[in-house]
Protein backbone atom coordinates (compact mmCIF):
# COMPACT_ATOMS: atom_id res chain seq x y z
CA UNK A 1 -67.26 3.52 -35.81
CA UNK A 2 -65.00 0.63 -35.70
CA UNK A 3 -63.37 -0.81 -31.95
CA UNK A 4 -60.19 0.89 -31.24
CA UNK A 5 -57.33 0.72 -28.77
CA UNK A 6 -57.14 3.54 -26.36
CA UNK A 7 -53.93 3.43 -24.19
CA UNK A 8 -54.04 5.90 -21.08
CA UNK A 9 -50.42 6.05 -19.43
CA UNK A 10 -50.69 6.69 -16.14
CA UNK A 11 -53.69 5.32 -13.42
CA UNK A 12 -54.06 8.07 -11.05
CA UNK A 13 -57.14 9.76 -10.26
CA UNK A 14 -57.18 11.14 -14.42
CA UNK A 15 -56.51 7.90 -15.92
CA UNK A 16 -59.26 5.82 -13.66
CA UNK A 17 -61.53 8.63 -14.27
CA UNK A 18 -60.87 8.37 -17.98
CA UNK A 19 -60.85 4.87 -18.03
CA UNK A 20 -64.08 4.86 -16.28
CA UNK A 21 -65.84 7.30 -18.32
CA UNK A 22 -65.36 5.90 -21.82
CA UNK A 23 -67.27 2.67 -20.57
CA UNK A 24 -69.94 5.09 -19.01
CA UNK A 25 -70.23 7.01 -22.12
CA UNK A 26 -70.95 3.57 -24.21
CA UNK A 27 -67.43 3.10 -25.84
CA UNK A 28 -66.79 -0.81 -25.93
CA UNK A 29 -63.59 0.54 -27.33
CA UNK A 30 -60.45 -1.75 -26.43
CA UNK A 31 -58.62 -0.01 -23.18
CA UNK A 32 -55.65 -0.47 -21.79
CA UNK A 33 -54.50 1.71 -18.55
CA UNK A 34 -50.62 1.63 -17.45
CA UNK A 35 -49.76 2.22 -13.96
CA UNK A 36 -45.96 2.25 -13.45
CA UNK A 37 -46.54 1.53 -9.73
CA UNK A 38 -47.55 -2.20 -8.68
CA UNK A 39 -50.36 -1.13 -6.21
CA UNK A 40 -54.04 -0.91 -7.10
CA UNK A 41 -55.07 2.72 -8.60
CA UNK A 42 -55.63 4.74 -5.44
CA UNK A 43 -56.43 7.71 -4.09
CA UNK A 44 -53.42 10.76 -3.73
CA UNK A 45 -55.52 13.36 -1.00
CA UNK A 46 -55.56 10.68 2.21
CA UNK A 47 -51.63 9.93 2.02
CA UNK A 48 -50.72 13.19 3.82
CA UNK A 49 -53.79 12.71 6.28
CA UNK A 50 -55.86 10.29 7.13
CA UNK A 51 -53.26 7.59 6.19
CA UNK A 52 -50.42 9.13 7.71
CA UNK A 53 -52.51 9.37 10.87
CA UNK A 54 -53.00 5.43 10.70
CA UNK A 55 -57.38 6.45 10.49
CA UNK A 56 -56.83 4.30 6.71
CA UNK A 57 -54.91 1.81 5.64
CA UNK A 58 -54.33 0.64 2.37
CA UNK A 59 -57.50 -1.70 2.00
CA UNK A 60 -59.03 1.89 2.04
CA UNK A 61 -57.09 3.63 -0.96
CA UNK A 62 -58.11 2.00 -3.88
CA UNK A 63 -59.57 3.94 -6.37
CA UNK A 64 -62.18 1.35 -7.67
CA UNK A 65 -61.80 -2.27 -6.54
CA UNK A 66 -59.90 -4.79 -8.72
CA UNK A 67 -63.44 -6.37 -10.26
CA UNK A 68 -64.30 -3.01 -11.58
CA UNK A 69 -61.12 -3.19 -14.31
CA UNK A 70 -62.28 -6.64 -15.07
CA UNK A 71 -66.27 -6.05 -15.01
CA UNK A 72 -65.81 -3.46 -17.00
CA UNK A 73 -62.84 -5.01 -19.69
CA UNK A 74 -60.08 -2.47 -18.83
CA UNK A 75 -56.82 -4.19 -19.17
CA UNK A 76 -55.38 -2.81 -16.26
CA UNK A 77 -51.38 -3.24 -16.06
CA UNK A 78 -49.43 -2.96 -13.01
CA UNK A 79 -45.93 -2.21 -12.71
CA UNK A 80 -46.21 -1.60 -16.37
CA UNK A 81 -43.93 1.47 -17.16
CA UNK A 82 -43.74 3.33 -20.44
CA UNK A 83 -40.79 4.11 -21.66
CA UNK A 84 -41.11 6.17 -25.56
CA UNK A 85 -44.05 6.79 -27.60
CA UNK A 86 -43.29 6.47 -30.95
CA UNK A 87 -46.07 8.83 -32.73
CA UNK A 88 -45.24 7.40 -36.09
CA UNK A 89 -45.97 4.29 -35.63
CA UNK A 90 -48.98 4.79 -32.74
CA UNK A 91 -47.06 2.76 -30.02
CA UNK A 92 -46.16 2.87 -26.98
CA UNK A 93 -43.10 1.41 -25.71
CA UNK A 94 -42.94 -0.17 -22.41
CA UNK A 95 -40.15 -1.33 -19.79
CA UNK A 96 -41.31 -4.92 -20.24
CA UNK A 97 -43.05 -6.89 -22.83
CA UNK A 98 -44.13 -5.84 -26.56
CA UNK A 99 -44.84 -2.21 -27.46
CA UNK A 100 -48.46 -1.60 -27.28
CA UNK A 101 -50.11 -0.21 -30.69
CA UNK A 102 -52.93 2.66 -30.11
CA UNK A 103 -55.38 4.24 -32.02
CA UNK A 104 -55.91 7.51 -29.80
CA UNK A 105 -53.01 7.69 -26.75
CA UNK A 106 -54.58 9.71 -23.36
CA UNK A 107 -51.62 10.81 -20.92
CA UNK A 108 -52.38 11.55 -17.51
CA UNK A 109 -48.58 10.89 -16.30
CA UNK A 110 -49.81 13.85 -13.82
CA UNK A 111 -46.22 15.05 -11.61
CA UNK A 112 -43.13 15.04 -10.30
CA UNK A 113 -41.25 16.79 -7.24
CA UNK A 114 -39.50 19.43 -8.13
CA UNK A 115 -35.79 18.95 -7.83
CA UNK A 116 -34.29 19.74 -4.37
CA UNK A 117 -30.52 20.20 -4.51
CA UNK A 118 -28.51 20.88 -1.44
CA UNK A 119 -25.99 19.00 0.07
CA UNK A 120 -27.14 16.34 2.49
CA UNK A 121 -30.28 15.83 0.55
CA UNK A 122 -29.73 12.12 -0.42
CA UNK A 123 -29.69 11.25 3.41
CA UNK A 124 -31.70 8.14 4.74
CA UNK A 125 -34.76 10.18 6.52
CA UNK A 126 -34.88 13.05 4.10
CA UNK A 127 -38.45 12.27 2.33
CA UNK A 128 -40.86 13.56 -0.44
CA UNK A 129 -44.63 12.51 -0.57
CA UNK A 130 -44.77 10.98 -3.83
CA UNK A 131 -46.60 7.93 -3.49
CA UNK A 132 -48.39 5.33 -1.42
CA UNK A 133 -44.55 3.63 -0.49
CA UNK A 134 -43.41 7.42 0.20
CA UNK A 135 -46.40 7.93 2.63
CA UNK A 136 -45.66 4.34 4.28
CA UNK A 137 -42.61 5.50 5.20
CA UNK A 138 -43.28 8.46 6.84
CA UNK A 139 -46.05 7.30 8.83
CA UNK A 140 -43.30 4.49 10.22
CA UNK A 141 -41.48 7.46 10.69
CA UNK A 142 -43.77 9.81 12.72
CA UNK A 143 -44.81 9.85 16.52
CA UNK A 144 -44.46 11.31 19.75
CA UNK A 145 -41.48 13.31 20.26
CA UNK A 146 -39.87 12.84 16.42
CA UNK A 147 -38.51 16.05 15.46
CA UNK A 148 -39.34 16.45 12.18
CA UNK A 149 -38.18 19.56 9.87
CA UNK A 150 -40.93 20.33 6.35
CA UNK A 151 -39.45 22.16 3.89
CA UNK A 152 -42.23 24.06 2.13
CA UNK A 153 -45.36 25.46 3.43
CA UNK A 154 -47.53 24.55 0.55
CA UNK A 155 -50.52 22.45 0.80
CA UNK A 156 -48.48 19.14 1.34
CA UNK A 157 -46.08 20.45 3.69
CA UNK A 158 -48.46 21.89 5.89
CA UNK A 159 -50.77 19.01 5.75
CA UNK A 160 -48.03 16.92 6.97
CA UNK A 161 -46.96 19.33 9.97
CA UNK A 162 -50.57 19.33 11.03
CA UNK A 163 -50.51 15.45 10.92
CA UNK A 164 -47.02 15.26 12.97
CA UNK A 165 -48.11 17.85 15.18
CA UNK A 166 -51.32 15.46 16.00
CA UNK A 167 -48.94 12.29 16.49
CA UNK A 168 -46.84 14.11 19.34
CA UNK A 169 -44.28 15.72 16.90
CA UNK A 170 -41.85 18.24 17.48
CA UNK A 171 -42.22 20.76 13.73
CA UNK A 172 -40.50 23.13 12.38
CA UNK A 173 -41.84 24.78 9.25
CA UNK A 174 -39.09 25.98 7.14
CA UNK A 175 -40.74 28.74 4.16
CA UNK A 176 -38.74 31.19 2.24
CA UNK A 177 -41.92 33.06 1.18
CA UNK A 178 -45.00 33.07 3.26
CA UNK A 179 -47.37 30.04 3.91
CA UNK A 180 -49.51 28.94 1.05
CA UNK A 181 -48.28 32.40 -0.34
CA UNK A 182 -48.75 30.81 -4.26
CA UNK A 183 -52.33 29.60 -3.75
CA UNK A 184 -54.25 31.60 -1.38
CA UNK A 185 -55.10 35.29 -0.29
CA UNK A 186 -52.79 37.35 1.83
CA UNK A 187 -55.85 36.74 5.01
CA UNK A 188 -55.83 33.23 4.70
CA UNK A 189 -51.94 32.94 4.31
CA UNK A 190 -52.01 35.06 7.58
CA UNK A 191 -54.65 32.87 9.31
CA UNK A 192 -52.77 29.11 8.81
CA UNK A 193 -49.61 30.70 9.35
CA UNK A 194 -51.26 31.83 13.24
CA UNK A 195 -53.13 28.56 13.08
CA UNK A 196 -49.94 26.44 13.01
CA UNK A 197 -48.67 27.95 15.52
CA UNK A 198 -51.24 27.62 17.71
CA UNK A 199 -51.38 23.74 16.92
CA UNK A 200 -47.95 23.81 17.88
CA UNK A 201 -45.15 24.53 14.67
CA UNK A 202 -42.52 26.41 14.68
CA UNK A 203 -41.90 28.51 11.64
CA UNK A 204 -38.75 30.18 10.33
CA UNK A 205 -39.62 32.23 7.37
CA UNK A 206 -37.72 33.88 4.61
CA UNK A 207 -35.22 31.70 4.86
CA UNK A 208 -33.77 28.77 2.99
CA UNK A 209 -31.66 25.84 3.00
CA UNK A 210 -27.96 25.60 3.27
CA UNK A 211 -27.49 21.92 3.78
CA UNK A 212 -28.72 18.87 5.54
CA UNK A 213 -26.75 17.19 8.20
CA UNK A 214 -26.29 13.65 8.61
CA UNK A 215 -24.42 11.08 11.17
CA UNK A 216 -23.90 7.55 9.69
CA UNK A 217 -25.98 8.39 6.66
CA UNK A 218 -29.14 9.64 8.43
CA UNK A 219 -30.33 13.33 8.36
CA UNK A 220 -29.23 14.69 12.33
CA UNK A 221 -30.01 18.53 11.02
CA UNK A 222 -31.09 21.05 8.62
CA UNK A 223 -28.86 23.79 8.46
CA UNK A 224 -30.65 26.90 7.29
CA UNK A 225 -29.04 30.20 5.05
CA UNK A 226 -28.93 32.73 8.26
CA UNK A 227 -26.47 30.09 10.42
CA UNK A 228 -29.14 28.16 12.32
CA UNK A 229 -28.77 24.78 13.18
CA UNK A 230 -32.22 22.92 13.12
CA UNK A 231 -32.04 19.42 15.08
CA UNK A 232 -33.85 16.27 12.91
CA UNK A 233 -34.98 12.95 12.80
CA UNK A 234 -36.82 13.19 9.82
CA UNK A 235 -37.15 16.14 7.32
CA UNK A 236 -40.11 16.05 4.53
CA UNK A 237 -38.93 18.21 1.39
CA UNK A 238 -42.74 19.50 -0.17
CA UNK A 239 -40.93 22.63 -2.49
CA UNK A 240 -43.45 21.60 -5.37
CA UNK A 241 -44.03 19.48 -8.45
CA UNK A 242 -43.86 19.96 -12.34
CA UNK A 243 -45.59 18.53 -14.69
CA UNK A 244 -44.26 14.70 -16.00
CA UNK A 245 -44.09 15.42 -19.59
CA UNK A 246 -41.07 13.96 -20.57
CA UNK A 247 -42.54 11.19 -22.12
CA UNK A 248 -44.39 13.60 -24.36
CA UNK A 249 -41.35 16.31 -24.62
CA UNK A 250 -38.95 13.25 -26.07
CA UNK A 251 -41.51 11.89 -28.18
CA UNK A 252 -41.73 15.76 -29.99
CA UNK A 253 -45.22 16.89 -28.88
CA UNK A 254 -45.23 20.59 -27.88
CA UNK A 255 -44.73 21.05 -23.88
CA UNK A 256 -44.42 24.53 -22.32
CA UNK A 257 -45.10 23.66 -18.06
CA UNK A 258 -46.88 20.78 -18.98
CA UNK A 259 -48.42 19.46 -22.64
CA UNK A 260 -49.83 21.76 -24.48
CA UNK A 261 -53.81 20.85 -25.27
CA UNK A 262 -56.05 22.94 -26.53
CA UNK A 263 -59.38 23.58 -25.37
CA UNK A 264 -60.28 20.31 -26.20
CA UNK A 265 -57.85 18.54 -24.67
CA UNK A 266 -56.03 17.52 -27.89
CA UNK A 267 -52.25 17.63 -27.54
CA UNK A 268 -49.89 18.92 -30.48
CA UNK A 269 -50.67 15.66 -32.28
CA UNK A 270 -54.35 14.71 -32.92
CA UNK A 271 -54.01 10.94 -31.70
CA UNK A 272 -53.09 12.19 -28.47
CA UNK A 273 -55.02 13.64 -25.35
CA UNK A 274 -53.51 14.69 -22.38
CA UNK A 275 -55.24 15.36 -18.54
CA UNK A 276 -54.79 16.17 -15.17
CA UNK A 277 -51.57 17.59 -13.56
CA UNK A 278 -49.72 17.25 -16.85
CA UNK A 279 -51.49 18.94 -19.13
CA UNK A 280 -51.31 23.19 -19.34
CA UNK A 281 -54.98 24.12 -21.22
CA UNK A 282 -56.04 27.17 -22.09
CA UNK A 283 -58.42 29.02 -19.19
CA UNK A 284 -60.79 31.62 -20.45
CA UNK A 285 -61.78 32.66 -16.92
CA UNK A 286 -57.87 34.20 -16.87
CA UNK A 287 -56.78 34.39 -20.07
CA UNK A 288 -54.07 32.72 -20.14
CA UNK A 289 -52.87 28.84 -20.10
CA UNK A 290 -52.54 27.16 -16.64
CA UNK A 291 -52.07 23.84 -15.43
CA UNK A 292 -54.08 23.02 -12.49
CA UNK A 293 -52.91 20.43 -9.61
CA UNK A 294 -56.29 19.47 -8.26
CA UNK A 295 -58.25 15.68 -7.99
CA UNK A 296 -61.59 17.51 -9.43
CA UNK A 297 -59.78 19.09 -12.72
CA UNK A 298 -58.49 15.62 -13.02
CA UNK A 299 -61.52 13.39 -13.06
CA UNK A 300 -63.72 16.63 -14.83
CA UNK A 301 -61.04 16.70 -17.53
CA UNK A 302 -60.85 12.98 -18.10
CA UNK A 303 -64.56 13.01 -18.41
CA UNK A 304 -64.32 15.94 -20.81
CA UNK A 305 -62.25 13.53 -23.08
CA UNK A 306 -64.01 10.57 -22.98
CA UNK A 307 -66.81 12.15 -24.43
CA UNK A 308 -65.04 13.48 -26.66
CA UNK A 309 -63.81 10.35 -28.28
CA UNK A 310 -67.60 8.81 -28.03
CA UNK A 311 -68.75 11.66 -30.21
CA UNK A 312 -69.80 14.30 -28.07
CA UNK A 313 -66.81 17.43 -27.87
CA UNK A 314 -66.98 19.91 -25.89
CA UNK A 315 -64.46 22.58 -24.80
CA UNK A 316 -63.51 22.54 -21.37
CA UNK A 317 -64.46 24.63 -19.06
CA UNK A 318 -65.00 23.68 -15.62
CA UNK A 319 -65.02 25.86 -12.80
CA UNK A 320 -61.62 24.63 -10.88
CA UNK A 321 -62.35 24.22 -6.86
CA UNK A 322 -59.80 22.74 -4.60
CA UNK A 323 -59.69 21.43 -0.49
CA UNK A 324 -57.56 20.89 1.84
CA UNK A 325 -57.80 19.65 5.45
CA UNK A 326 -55.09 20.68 8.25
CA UNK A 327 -55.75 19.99 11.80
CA UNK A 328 -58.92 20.81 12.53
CA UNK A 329 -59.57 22.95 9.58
CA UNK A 330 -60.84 23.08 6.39
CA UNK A 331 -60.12 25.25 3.24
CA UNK A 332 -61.87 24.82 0.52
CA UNK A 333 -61.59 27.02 -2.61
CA UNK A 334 -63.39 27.70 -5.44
CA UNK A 335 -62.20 29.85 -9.08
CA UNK A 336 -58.75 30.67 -9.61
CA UNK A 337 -56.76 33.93 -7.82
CA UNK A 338 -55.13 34.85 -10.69
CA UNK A 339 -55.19 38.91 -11.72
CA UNK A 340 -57.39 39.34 -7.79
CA UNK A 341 -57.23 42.65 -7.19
CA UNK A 342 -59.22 43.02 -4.12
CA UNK A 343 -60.23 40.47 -1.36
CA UNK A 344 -62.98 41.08 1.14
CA UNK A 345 -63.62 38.88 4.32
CA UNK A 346 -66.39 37.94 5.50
CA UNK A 347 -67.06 36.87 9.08
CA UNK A 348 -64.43 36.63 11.98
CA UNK A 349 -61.34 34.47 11.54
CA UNK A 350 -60.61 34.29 15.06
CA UNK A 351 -63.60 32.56 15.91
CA UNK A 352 -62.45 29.81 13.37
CA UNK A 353 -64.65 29.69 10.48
CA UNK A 354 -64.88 32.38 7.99
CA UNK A 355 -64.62 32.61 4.02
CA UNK A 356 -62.45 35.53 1.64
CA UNK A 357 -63.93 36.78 -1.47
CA UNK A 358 -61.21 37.80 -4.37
CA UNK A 359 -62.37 40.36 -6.82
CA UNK A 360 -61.01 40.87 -10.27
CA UNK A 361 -62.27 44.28 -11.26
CA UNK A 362 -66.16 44.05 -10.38
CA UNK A 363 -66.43 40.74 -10.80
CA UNK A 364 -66.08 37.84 -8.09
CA UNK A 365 -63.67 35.54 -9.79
CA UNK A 366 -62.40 33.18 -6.33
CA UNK A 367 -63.68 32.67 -2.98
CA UNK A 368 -61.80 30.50 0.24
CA UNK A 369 -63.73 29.37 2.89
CA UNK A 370 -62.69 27.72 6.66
CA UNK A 371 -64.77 25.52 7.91
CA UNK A 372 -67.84 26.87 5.92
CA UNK A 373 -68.73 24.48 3.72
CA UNK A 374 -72.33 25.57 2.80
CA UNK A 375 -70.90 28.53 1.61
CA UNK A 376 -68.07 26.76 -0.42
CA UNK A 377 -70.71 24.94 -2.68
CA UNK A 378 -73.18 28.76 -2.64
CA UNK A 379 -69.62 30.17 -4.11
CA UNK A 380 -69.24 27.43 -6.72
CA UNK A 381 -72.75 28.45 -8.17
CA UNK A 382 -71.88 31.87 -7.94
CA UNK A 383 -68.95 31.86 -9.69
CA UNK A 384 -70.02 29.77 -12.45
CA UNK A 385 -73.14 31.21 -13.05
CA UNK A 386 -71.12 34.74 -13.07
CA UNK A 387 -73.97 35.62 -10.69
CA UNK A 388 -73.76 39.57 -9.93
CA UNK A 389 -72.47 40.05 -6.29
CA UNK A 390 -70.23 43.21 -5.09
CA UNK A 391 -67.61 43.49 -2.49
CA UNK A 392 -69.79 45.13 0.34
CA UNK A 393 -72.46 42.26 -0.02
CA UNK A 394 -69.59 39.90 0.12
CA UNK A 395 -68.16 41.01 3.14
CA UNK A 396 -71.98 41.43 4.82
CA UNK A 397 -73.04 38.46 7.07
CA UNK A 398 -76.42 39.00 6.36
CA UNK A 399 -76.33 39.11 3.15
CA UNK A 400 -77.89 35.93 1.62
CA UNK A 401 -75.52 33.64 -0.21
CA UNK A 402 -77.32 31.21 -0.63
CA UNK A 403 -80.53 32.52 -2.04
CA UNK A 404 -78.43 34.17 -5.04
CA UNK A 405 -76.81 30.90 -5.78
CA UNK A 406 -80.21 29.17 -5.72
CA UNK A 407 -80.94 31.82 -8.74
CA UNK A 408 -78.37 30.44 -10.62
CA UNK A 409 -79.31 28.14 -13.73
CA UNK A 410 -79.11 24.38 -13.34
């Protein structure tokens, strides 16, 4: 097979990963990895925790360190943007310099925030959690006695209350639906919607936003759709993302929420791959195509592809599992809730540390644990072995989790 140029757009956790993997794998392939921001690759998970709490700093984000790129010949670019990918002549345009010519083009442009549009919402101390300068800011920004207003109780959102509420912050938790109410059961939404307020939040559900208030261009308020009047001195908008594909939308390949791959990971046109947040692949556990927001589908589907292009396809199909850390808590999840027609819990949640089984017919298709992370990792062999297991020995503490994943295959 003759050396080729691989261009991956976008250096996040997918593009490292893929980056990465091609030189494991034994490609000596020419690769070149754009990263429209000018700081190193690093990771996304710490910026609404352990960053924003000041435990890291930025010396501790980097993905790999800067010899890895050059031990391993991976022309990493920084502050390198694309701008158009023109397909017919395999190039990729870019906000400086020449175009760059490509034999096979992987996108992991991952996402954006998802539009927020009131009035007010331009105002200096109304922040998203984009990025590593986004995440700078609000940690200048947090501290005892800031009263700080999240829109969204998502993962994000509540990650960040949790983090304000540690620094001395005054939260309020602003939710039209119910907490975590798109990713988790209804007894887990119930138990960090307690837990918040037990750590201290303040929540005003079903509700939205009317407008943010400001006093010499910074936010002074948040001014909610029943008439209340919510004081601020910093509000953090986390209503979501969608996927970046507007690179691949303008350049014609075929986008529904996110680029459409098959279950290969090959976009509309052959020469192209796409991974991570941006790309909507088909999930045989569900049926359906999904696009999953999570660091491990990342990195698993970036391997998937580099393997791929060394001569070894496979379709995907990793078992998705996903974490979170709030306070004093973990969630951890493993599968995917979709078509869950019956959840079972097992142990107490009021003693802090419990797991829920979902059920889709008579088969266990997710399970969320709290601070149980033995049984997290039993689940994730249980679930991908599709490992018999029924509701009442679910919910049944003595019931031995661990043996039955143990049975599972290697």
């Amino acid at each position: 097979m003759s050396r080729r140029s691989i261009v991956i757009v976008g250096a996040g956790h997918a593009g490292v990963q893929a980056a990465a993997s091609l030189r494991e794998e034994g490609s000596d392939d020419a690769i070149v990895l754009l990263s429209a921001e000018p700081d190193l690759p690093y990771q996304r998970p710490p910026l609404s925790k352990a960053f924003l709490k000041g435990q890291m700093d930025r010396a501790g984000l980097p993905l790999r360190a800067e010899q890895f790129y050059r031990d391993k010949a991976i022309d990493l670019r920084l502050g390198v943007a694309a701008t158009r990918i023109d397909l017919a002549a395999r190039r990729v345009e870019l906000a400086s310099g020449p175009a760059e010519p490509f034999d096979h083009l992987i996108l992991a442009t991952g996402a954006r925030p998802r539009p927020f549009v009131v009035p007010g919402a331009e105002l200096e101390g109304v922040l998203g959690l984009r990025n590593i300068a986004d995440a700078a800011t609000i940690r200048e920004r947090l501290g005892a006695g800031r009263r700080v207003v999240v829109i969204g109780a998502g993962f994000i959102g509540l990650e960040i209350a949790a983090t304000a509420l540690t620094l001395g912050g005054e939260v309020t938790i602003v939710e039209i639906a119910r907490p975590l109410g798109r990713a988790v059961s209804p007894p887990t939404s119930d138990f960090f919607l307690d837990a918040h307020v037990v750590f201290g939040a303040r929540f005003r559900l079903g509700v939205g936003v009317a407008a943010i208030e400001g006093a010499a261009g910074a936010v002074s308020a948040v001014a909610l759709s029943d008439g209340e009047r919510v004081p601020a001195d910093l509000v953090i908008v986390g209503v979501g993302v969608l996927a970046d594909d507007r690179l691949a939308r303008a350049a014609g390949l075929a986008c529904g929420d996110g680029i459409l791959v098959d279950d290969r990971l090959v976009a509309s046109d052959p020469a192209v791959s796409a991974i991570g947040d941006c790309a909507q692949f088909p999930q045989d556990s569900v049926g359906k195509l999904l696009r999953l927001e999570s660091v491990q589908n990342a990195t698993d589907q970036a391997r998937a592809v580099a393997r791929r292009l060394t001569g070894k396809p496979e379709a995907y199909a990793a078992l998705p599992w996903f974490w979170s850390d709030q306070g004093d808590l973990k969630l951890q999840i493993a599968g995917l809730s979709h078509g869950v027609d019956r959840w079972v819990v097992r142990g107490e949640p009021k003693q802090r540390a419990f797991a829920v089984f979902g059920f889709r017919g008579d088969k266990l298709a997710a399970v969320e644990t709290i601070n149980r992370g033995a049984e997290h990792m039993a689940a994730r062999r249980i679930i991908g072995g599709g490992l018999p297991i029924n509701p009442l020995e679910a919910a049944d503490p003595a019931f031995d989790l661990r043996k039955l994943a143990l049975s599972a295959k290697a």
